[in-house]
Structures are given as C-alpha cells and as structure tokens.
PDB file of N, CA and C in Angstrom:
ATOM      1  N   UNK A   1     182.286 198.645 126.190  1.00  0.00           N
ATOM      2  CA  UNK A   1     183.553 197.935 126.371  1.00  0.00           C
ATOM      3  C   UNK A   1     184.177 198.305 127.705  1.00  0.00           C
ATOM      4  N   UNK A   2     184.417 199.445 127.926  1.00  0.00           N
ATOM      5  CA  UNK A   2     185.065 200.214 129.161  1.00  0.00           C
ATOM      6  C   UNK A   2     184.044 199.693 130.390  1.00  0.00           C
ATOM      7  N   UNK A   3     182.635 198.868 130.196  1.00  0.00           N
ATOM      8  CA  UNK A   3     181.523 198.193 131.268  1.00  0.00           C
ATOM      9  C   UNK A   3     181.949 197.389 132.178  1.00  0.00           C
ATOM     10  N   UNK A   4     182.131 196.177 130.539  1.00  0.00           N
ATOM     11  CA  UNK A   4     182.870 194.863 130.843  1.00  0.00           C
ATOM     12  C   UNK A   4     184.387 195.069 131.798  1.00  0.00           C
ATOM     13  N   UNK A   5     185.107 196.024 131.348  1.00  0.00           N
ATOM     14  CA  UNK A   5     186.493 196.152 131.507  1.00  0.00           C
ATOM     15  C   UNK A   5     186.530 196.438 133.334  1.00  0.00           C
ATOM     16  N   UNK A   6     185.557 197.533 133.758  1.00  0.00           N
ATOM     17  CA  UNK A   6     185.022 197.662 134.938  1.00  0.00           C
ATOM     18  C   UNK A   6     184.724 196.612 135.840  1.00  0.00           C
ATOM     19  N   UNK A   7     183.908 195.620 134.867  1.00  0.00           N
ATOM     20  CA  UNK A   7     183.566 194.607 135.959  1.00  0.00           C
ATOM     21  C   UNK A   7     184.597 193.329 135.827  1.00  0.00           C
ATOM     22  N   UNK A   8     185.459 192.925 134.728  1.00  0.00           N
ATOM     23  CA  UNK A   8     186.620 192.494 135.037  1.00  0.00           C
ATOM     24  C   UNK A   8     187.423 192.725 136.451  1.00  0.00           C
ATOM     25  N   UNK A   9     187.603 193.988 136.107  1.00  0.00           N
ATOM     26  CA  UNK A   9     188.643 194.429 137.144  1.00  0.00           C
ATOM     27  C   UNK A   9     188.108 194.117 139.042  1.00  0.00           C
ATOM     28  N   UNK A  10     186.487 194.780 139.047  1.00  0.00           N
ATOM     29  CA  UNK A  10     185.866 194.465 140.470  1.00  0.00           C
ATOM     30  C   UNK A  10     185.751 193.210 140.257  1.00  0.00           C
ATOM     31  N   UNK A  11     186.104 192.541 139.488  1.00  0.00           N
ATOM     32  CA  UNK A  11     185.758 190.814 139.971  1.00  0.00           C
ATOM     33  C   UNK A  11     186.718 190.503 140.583  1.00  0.00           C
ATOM     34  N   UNK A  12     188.311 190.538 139.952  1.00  0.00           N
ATOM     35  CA  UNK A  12     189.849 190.546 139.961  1.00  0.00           C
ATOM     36  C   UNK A  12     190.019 191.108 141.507  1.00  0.00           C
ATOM     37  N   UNK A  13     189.279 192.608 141.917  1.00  0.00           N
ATOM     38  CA  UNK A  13     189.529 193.174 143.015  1.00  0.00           C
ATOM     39  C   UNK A  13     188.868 191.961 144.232  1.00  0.00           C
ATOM     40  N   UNK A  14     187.548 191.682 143.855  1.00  0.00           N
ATOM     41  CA  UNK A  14     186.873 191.364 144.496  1.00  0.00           C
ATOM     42  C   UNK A  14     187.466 189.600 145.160  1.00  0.00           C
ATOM     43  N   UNK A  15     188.057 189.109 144.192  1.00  0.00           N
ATOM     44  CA  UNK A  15     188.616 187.912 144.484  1.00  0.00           C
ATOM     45  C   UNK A  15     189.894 187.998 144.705  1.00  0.00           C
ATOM     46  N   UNK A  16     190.497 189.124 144.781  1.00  0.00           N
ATOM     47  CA  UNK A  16     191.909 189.696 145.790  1.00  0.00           C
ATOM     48  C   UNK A  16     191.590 189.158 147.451  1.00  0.00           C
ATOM     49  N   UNK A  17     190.196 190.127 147.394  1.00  0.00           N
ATOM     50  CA  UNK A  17     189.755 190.510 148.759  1.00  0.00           C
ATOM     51  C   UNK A  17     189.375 189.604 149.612  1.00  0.00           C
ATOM     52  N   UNK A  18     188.147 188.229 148.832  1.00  0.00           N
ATOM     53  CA  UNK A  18     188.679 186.951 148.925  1.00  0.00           C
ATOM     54  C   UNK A  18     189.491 186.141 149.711  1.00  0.00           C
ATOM     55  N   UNK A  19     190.354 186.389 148.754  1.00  0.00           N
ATOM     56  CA  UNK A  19     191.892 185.543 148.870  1.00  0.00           C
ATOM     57  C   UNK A  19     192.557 186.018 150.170  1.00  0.00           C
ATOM     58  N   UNK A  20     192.755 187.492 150.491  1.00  0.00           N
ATOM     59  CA  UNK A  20     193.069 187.773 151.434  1.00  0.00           C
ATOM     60  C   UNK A  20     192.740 187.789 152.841  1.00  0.00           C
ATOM     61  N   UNK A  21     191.209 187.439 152.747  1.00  0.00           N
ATOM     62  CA  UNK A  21     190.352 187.217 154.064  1.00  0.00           C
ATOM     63  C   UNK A  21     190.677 185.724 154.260  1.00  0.00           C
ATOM     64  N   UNK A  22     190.856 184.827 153.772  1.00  0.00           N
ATOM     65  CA  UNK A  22     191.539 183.745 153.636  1.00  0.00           C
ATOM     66  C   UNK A  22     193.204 183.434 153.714  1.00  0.00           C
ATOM     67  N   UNK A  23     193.819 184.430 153.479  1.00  0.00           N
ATOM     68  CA  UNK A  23     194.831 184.171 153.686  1.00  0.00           C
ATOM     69  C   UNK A  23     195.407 185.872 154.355  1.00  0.00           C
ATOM     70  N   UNK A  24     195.724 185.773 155.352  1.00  0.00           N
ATOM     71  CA  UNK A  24     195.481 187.480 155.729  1.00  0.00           C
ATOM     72  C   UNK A  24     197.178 187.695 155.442  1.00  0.00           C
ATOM     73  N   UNK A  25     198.572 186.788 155.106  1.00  0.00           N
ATOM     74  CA  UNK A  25     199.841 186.934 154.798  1.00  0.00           C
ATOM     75  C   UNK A  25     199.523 187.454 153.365  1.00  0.00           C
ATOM     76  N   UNK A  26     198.367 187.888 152.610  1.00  0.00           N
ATOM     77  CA  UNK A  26     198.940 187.973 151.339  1.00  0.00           C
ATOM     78  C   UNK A  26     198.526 189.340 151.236  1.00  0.00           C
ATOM     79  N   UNK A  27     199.014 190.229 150.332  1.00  0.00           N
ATOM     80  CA  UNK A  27     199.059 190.948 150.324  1.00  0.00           C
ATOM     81  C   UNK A  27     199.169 192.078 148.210  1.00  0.00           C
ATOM     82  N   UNK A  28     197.712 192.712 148.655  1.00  0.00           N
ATOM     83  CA  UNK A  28     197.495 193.352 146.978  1.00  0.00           C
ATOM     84  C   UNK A  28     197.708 194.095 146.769  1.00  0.00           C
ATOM     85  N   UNK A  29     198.339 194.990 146.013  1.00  0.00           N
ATOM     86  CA  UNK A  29     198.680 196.555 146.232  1.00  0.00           C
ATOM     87  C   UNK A  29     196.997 197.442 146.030  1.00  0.00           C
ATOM     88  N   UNK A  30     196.010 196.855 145.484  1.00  0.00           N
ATOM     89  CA  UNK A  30     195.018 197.489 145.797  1.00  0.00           C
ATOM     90  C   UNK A  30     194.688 197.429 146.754  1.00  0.00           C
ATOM     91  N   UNK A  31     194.902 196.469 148.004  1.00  0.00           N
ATOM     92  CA  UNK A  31     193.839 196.553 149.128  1.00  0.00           C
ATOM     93  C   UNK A  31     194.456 197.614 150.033  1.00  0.00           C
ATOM     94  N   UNK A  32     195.799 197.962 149.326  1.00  0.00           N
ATOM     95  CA  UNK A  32     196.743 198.694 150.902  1.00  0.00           C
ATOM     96  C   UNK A  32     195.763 199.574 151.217  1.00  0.00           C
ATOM     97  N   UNK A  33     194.653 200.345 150.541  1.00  0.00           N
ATOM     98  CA  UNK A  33     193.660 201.108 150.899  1.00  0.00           C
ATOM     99  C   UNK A  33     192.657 200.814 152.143  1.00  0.00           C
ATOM    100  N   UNK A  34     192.157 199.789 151.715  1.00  0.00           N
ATOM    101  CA  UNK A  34     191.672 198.960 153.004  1.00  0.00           C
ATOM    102  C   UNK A  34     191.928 198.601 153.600  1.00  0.00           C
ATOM    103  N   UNK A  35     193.355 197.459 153.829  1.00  0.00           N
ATOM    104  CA  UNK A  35     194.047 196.771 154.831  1.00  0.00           C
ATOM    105  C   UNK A  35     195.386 197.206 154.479  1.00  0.00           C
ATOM    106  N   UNK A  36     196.097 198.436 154.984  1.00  0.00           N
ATOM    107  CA  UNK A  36     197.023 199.151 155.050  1.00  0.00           C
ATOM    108  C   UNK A  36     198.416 198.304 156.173  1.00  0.00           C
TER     109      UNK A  36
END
C-alpha cells in the first residue's frame, strides 16, 4: 500500500515539475528544493 502511495505522490511531484517547466510563474512548495 505505502508502494502505490509512493508512486502516487512521484507522479503528483512529477507532473508539478511538468507544469512548471511549462509554466515557470508557478510555483510548488515541493520544488522550492530544486527551483528555489
């Protein structure tokens, strides 16, 4: 269960990251790591 829940979340992250290379005004509180 805790697998699935993992790859939920890197999908969610992953289509943040996405979104943001596409739109560079938006802004995720996960990426502040990467794009600070």
């Amino acid at each position: 269960m805790s697998t699935l829940k993992n790859n939920i979340r890197f999908n969610k992250h992953t289509a943040a990251i996405m979104y943001s290379v596409q739109n560079p005004f938006y802004r995720d509180p996960e990426l502040l790591i990467l794009n600070p």
